[in-house]
PDB file of N, CA and C in Angstrom:
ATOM      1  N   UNK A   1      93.135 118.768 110.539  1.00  0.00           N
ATOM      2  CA  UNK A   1      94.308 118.509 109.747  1.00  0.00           C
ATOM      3  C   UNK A   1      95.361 119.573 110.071  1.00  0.00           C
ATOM      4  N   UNK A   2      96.579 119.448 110.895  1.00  0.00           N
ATOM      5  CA  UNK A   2      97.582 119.875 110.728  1.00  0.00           C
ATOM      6  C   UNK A   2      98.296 120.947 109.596  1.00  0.00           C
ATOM      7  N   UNK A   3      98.478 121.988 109.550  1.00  0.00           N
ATOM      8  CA  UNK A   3      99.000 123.300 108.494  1.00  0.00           C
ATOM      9  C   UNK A   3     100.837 122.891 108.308  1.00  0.00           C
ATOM     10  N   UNK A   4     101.176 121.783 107.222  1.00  0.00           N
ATOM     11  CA  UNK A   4     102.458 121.632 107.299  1.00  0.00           C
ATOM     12  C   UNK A   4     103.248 122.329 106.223  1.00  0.00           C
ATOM     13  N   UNK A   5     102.494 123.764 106.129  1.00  0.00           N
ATOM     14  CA  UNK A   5     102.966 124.505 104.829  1.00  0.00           C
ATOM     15  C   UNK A   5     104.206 125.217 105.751  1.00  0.00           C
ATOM     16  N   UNK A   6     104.565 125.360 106.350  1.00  0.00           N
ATOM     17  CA  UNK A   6     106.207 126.124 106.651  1.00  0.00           C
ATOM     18  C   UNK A   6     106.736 124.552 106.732  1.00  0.00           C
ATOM     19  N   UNK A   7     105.965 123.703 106.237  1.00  0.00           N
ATOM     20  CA  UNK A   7     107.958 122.378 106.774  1.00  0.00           C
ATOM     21  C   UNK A   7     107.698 121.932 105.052  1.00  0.00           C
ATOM     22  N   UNK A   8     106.888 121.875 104.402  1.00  0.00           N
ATOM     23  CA  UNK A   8     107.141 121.188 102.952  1.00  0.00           C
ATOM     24  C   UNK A   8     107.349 122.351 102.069  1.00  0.00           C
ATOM     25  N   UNK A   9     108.191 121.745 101.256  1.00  0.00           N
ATOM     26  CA  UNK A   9     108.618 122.301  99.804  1.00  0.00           C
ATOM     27  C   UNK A   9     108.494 121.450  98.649  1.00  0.00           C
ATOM     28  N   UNK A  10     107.554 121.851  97.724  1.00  0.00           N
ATOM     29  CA  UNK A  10     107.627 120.909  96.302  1.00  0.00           C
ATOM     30  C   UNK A  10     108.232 121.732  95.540  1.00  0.00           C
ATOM     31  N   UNK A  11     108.759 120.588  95.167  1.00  0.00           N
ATOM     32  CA  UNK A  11     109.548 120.953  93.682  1.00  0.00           C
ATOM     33  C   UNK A  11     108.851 120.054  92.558  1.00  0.00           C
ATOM     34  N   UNK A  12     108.678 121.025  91.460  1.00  0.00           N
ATOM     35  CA  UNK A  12     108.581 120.251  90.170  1.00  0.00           C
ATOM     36  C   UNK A  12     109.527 120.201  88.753  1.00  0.00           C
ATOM     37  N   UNK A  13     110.435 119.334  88.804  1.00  0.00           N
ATOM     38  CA  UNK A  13     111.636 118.957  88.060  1.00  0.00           C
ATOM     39  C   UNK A  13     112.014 117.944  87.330  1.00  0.00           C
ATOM     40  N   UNK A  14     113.058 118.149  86.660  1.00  0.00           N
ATOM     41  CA  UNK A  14     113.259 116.648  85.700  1.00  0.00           C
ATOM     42  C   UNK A  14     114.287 115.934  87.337  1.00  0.00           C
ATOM     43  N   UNK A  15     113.975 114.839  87.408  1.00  0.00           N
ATOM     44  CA  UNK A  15     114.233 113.790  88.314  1.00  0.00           C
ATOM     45  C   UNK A  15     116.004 113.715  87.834  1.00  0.00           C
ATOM     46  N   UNK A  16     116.275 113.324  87.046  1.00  0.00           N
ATOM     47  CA  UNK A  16     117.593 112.830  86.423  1.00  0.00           C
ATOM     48  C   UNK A  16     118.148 113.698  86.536  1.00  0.00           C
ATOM     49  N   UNK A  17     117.631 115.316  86.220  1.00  0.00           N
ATOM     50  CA  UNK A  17     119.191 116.345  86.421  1.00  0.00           C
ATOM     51  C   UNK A  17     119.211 117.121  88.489  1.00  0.00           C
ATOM     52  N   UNK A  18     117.812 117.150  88.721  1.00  0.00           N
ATOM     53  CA  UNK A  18     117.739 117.416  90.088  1.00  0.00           C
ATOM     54  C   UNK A  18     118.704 116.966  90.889  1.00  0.00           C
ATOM     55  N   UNK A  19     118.918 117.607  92.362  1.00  0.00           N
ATOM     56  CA  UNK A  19     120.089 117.153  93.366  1.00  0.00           C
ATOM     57  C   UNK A  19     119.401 117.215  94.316  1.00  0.00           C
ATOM     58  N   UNK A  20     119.358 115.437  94.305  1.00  0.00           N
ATOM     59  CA  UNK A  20     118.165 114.805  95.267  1.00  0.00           C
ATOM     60  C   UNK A  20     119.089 114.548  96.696  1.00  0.00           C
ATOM     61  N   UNK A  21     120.272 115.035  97.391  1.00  0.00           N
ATOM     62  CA  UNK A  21     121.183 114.908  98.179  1.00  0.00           C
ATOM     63  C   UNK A  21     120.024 115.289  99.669  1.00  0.00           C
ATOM     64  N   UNK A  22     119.536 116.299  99.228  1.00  0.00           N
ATOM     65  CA  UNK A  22     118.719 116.925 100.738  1.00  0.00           C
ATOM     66  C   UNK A  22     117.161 116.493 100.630  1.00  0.00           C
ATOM     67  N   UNK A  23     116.563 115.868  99.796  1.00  0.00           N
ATOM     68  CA  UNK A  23     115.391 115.270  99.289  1.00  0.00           C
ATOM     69  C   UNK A  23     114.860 114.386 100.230  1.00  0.00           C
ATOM     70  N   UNK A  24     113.825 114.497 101.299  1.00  0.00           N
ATOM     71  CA  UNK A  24     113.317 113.432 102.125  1.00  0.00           C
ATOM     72  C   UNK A  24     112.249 112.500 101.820  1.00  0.00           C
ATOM     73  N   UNK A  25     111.630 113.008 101.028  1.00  0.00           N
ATOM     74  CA  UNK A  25     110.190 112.230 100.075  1.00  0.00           C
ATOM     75  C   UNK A  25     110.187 112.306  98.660  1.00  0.00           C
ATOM     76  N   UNK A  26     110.466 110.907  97.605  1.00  0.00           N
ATOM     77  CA  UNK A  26     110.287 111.376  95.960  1.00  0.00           C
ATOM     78  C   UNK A  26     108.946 110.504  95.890  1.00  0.00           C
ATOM     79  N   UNK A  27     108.192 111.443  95.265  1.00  0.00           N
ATOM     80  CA  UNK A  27     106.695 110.554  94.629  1.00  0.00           C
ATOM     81  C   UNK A  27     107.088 110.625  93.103  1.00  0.00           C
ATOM     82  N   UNK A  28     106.417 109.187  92.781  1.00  0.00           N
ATOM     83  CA  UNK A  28     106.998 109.225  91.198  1.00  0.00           C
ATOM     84  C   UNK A  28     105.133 108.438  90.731  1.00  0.00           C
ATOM     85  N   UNK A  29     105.057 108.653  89.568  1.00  0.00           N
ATOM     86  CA  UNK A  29     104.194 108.026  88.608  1.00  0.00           C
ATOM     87  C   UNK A  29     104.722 108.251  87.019  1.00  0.00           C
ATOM     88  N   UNK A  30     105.837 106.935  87.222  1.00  0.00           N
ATOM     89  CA  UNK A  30     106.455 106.700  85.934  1.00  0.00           C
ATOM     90  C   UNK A  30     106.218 105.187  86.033  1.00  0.00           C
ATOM     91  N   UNK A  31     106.114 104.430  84.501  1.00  0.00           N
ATOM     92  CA  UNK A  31     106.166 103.335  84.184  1.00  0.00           C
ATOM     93  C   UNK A  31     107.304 102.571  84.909  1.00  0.00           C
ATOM     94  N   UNK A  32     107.334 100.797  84.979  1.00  0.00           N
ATOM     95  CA  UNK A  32     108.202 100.396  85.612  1.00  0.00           C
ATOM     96  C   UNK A  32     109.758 100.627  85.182  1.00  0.00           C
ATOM     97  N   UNK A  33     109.694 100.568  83.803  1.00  0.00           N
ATOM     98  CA  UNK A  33     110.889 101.274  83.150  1.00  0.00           C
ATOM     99  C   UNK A  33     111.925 102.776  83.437  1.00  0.00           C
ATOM    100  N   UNK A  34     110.601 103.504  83.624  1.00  0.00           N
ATOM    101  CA  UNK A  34     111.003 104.670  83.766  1.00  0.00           C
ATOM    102  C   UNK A  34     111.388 104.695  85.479  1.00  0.00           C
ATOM    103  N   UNK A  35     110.831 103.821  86.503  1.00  0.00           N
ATOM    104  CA  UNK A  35     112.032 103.553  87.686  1.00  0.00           C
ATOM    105  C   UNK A  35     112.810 103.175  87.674  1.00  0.00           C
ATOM    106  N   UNK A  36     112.960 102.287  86.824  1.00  0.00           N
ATOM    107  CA  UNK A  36     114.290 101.635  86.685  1.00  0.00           C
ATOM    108  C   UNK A  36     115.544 102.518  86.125  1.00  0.00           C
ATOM    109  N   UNK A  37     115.115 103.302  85.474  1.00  0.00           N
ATOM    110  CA  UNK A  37     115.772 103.914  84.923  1.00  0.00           C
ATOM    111  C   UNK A  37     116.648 105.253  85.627  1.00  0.00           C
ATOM    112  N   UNK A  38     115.831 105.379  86.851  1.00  0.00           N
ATOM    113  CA  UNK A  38     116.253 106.448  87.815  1.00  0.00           C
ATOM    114  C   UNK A  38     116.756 105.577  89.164  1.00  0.00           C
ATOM    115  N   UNK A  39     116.785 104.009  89.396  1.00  0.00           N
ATOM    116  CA  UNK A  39     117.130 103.299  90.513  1.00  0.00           C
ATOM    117  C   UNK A  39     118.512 103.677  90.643  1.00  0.00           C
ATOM    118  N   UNK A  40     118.900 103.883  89.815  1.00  0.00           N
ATOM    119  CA  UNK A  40     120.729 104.110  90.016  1.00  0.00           C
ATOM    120  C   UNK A  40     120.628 105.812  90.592  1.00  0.00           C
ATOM    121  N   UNK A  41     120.322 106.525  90.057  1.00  0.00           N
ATOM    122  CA  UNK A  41     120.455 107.919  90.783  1.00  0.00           C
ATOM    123  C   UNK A  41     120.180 107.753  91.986  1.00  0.00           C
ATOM    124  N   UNK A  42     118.917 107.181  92.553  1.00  0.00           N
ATOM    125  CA  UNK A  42     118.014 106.962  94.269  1.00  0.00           C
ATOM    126  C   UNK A  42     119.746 106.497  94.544  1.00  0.00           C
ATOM    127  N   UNK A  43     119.923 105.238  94.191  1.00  0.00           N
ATOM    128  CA  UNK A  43     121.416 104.778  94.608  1.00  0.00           C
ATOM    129  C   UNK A  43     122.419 105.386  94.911  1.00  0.00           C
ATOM    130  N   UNK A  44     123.125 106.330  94.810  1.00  0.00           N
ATOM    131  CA  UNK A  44     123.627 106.922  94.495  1.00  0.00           C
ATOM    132  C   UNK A  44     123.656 108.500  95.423  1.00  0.00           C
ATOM    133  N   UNK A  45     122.183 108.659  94.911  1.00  0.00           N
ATOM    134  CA  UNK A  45     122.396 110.259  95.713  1.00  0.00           C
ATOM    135  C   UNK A  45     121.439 110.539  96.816  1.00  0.00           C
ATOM    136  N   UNK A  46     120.110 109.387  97.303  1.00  0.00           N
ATOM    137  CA  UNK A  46     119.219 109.479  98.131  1.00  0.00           C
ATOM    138  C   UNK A  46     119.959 109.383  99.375  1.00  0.00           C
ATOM    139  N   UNK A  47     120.098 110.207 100.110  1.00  0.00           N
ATOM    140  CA  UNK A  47     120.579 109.541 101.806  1.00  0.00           C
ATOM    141  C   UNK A  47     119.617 108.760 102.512  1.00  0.00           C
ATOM    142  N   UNK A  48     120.241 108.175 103.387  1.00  0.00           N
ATOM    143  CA  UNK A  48     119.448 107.087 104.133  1.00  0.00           C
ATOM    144  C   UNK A  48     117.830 107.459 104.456  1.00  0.00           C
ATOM    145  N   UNK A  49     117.470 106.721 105.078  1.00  0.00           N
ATOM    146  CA  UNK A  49     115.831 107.708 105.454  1.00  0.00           C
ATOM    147  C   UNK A  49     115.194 108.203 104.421  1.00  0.00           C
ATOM    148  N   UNK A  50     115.207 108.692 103.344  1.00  0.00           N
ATOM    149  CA  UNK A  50     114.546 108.807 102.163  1.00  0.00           C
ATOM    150  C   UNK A  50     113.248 108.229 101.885  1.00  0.00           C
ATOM    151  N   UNK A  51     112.360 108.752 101.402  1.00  0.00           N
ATOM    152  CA  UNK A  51     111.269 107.947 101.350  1.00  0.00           C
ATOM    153  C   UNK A  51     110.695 108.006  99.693  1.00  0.00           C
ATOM    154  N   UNK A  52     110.351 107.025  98.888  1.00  0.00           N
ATOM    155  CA  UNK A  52     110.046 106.844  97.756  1.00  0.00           C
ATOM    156  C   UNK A  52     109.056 106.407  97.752  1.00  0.00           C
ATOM    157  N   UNK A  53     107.651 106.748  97.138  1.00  0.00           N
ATOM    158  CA  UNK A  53     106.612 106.679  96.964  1.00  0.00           C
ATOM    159  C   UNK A  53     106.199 106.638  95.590  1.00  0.00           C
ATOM    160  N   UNK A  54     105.930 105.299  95.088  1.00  0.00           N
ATOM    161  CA  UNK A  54     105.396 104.998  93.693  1.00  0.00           C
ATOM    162  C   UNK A  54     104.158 104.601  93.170  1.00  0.00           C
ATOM    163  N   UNK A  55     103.559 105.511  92.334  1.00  0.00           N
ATOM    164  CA  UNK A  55     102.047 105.698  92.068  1.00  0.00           C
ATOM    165  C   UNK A  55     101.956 104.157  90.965  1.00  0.00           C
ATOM    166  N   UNK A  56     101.431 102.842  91.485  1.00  0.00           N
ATOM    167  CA  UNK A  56     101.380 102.333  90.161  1.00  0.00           C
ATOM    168  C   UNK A  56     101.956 101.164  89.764  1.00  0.00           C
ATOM    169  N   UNK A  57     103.555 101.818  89.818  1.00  0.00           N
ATOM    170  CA  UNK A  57     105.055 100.720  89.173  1.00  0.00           C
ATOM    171  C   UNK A  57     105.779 100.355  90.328  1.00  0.00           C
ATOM    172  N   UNK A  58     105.959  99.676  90.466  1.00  0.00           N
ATOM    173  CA  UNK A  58     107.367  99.246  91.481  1.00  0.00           C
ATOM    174  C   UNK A  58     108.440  99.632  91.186  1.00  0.00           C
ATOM    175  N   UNK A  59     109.404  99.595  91.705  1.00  0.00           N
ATOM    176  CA  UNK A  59     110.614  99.701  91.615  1.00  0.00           C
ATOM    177  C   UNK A  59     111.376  98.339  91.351  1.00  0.00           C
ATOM    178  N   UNK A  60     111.857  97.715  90.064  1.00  0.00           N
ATOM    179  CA  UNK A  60     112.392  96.262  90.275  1.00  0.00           C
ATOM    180  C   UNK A  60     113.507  96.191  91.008  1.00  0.00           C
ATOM    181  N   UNK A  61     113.315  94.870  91.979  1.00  0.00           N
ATOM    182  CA  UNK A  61     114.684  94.647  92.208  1.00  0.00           C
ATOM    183  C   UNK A  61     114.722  95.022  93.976  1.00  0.00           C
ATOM    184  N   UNK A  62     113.885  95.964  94.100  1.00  0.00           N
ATOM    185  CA  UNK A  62     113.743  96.652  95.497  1.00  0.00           C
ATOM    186  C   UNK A  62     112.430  96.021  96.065  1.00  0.00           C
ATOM    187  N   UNK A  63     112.591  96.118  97.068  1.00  0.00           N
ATOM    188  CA  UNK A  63     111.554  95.590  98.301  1.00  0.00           C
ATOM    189  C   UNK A  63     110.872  96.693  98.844  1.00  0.00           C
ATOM    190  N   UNK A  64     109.192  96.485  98.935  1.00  0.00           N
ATOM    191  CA  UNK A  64     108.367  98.072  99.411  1.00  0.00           C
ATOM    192  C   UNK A  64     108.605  97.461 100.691  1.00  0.00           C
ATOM    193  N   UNK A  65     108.653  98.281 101.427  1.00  0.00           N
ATOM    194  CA  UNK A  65     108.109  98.757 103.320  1.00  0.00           C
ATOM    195  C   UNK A  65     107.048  98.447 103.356  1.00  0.00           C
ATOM    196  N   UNK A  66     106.042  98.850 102.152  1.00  0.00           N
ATOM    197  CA  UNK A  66     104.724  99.134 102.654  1.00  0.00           C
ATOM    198  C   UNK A  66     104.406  98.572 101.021  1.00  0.00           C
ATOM    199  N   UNK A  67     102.910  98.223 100.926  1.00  0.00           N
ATOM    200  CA  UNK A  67     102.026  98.497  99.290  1.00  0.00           C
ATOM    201  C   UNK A  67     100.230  98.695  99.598  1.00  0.00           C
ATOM    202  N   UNK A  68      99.989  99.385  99.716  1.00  0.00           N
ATOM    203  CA  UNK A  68      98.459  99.895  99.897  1.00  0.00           C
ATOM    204  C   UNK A  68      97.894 100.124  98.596  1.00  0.00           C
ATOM    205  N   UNK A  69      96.889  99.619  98.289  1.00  0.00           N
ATOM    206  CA  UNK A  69      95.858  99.556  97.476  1.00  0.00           C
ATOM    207  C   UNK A  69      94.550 100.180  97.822  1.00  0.00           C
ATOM    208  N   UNK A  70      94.006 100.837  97.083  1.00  0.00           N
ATOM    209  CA  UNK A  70      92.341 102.242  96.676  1.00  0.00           C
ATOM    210  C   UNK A  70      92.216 101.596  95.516  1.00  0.00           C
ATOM    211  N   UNK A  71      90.992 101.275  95.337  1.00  0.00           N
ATOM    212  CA  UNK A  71      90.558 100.908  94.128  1.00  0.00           C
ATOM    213  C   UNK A  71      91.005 100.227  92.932  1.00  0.00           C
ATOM    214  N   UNK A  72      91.485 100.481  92.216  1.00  0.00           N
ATOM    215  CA  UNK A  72      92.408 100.194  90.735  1.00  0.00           C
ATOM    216  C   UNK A  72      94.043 100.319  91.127  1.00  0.00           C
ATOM    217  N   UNK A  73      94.184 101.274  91.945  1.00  0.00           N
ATOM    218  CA  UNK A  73      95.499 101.599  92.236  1.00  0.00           C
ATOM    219  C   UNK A  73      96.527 100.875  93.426  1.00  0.00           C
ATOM    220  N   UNK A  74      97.680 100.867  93.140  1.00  0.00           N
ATOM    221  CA  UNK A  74      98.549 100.359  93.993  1.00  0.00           C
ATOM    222  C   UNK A  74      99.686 101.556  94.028  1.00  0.00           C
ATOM    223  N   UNK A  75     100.038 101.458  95.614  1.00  0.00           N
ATOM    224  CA  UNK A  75     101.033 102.388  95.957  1.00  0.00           C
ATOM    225  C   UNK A  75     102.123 102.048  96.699  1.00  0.00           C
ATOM    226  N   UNK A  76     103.238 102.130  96.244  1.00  0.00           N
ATOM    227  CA  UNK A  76     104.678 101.347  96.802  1.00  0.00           C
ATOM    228  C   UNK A  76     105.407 102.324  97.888  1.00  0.00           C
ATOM    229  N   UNK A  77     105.592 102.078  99.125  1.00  0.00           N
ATOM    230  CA  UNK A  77     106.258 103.044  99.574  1.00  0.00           C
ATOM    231  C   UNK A  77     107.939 102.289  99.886  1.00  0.00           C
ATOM    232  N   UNK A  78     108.709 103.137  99.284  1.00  0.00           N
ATOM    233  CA  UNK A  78     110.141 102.558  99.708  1.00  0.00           C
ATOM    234  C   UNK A  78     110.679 103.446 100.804  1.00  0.00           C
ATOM    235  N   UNK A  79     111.873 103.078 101.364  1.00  0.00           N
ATOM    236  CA  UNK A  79     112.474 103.530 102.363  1.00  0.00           C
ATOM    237  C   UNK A  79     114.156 103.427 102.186  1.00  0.00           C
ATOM    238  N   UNK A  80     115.198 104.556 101.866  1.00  0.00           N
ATOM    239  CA  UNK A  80     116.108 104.228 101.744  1.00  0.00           C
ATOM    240  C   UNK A  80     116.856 103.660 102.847  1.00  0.00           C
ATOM    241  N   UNK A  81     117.840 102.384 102.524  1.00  0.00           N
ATOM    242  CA  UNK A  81     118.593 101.595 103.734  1.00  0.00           C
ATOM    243  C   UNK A  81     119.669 102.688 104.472  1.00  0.00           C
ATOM    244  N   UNK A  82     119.923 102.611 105.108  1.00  0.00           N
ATOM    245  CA  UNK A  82     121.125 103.269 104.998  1.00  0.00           C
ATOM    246  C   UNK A  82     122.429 102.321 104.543  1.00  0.00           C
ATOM    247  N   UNK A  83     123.183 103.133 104.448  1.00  0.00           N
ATOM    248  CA  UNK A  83     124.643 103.041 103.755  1.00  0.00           C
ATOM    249  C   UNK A  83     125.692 103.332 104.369  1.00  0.00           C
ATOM    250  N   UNK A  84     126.788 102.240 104.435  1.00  0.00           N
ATOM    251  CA  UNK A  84     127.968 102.397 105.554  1.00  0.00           C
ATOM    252  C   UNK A  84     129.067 102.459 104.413  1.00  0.00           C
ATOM    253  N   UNK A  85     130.487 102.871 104.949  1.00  0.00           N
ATOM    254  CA  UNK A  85     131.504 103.284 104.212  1.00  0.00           C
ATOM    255  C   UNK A  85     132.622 102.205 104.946  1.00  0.00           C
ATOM    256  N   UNK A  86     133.392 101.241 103.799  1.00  0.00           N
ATOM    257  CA  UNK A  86     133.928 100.668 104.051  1.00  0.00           C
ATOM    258  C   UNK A  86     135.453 100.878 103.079  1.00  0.00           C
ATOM    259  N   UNK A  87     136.485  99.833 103.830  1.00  0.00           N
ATOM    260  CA  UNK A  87     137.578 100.349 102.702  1.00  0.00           C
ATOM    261  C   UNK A  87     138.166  99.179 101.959  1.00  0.00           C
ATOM    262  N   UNK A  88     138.349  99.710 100.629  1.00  0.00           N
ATOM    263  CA  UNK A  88     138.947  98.406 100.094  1.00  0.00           C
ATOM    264  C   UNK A  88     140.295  98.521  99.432  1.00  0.00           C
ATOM    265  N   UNK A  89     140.779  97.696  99.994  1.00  0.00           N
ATOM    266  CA  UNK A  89     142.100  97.232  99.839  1.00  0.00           C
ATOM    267  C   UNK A  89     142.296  96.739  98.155  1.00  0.00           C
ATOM    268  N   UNK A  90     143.050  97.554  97.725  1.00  0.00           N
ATOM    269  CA  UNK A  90     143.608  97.198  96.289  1.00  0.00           C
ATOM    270  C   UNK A  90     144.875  97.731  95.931  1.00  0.00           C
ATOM    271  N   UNK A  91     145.738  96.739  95.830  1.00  0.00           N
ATOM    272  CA  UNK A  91     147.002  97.358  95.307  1.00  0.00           C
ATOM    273  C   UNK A  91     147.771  98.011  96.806  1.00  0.00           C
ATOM    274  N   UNK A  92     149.276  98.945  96.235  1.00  0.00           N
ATOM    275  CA  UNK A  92     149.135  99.563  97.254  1.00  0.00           C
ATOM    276  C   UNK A  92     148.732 100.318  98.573  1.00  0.00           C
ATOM    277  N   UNK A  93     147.716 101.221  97.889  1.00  0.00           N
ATOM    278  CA  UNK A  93     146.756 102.092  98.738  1.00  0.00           C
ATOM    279  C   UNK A  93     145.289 101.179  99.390  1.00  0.00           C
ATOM    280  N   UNK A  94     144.455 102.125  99.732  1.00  0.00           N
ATOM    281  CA  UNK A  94     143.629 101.926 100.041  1.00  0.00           C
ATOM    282  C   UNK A  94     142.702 103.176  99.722  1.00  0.00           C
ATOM    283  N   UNK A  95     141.280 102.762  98.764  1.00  0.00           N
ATOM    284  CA  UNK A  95     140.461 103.717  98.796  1.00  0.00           C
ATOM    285  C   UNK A  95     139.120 103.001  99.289  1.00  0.00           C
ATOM    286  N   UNK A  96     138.538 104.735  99.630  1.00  0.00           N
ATOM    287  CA  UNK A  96     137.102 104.357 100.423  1.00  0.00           C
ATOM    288  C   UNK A  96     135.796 104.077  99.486  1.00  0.00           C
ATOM    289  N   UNK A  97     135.026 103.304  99.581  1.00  0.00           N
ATOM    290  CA  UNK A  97     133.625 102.876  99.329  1.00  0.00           C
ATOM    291  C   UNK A  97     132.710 103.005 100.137  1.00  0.00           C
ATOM    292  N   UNK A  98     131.435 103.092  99.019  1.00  0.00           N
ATOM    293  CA  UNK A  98     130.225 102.845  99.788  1.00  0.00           C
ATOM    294  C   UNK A  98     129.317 101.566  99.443  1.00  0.00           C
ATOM    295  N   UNK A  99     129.050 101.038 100.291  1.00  0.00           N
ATOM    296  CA  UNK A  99     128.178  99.400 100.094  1.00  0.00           C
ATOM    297  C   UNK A  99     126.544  99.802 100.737  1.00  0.00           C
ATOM    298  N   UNK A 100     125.811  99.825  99.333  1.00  0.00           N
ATOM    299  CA  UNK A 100     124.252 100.153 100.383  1.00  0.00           C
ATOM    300  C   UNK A 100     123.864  98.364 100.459  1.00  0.00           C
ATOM    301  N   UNK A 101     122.869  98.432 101.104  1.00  0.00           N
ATOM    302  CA  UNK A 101     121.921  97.375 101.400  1.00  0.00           C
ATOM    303  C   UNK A 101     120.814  97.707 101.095  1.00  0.00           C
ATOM    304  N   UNK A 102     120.393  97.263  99.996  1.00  0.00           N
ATOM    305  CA  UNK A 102     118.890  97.030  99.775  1.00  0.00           C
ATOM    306  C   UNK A 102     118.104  96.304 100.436  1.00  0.00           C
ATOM    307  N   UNK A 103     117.972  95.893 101.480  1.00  0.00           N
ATOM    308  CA  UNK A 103     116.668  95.009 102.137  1.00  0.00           C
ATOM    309  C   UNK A 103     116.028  96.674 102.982  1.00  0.00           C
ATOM    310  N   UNK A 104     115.027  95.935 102.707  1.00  0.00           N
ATOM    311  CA  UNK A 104     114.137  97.304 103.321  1.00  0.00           C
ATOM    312  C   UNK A 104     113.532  97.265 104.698  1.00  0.00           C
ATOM    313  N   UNK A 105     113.779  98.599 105.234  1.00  0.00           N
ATOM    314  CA  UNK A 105     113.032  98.292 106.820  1.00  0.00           C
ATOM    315  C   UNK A 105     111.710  99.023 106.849  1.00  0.00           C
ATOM    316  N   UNK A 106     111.112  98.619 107.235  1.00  0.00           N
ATOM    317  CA  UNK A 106     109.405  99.371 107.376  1.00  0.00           C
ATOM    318  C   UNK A 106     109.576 100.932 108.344  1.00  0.00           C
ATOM    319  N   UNK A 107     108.380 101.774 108.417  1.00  0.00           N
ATOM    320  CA  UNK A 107     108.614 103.014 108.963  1.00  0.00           C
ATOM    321  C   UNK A 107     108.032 102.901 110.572  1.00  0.00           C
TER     322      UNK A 107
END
């Protein structure tokens, strides 16, 4: 087995106030509610490539990459899409957006 203690860092934190901007892997074991409830932050502040790993619950609404099953348990692995920046035209000006895509690509 490989020594990947100089490349990982855990953190143990409240999810909702954390700044998940530089974050490459979130493992969660919260009820389906309680993903849902954080799907808008992943949205929001996960960059592309991201990887979400759910002990249990799915994520509604989102599509796993992957779902492996041990015994009693099920495990969701997501993969953030990436996200392109487009502009939308309103009014005079023009301001910039971001449009993700949720369809999921496998690893």
């Amino acid at each position: 087995m490989r020594n990947l203690s100089d490349r990982v860092v855990v953190y143990n934190k409240d999810c909702m106030n954390a700044d998940l901007s530089e974050v490459t892997v979130i493992t969660l074991y919260l009820t389906t509610s309680g993903n849902e409830r954080l799907r808008p932050k992943f949205e929001k502040e996960a960059r592309p490539g991201t990887r979400i790993v759910s002990h249990d619950f799915s994520i509604s609404g989102w599509r796993a990459s992957r779902i492996e099953r041990f015994g009693g348990h099920t495990i969701y692995l997501y993969v953030v899409p990436d996200a392109y920046k487009h502009k939308l035209s309103k009014g005079r000006g023009e301001r910039k957006g971001i449009r993700s895509f949720w369809s999921w690509r496998g690893l």
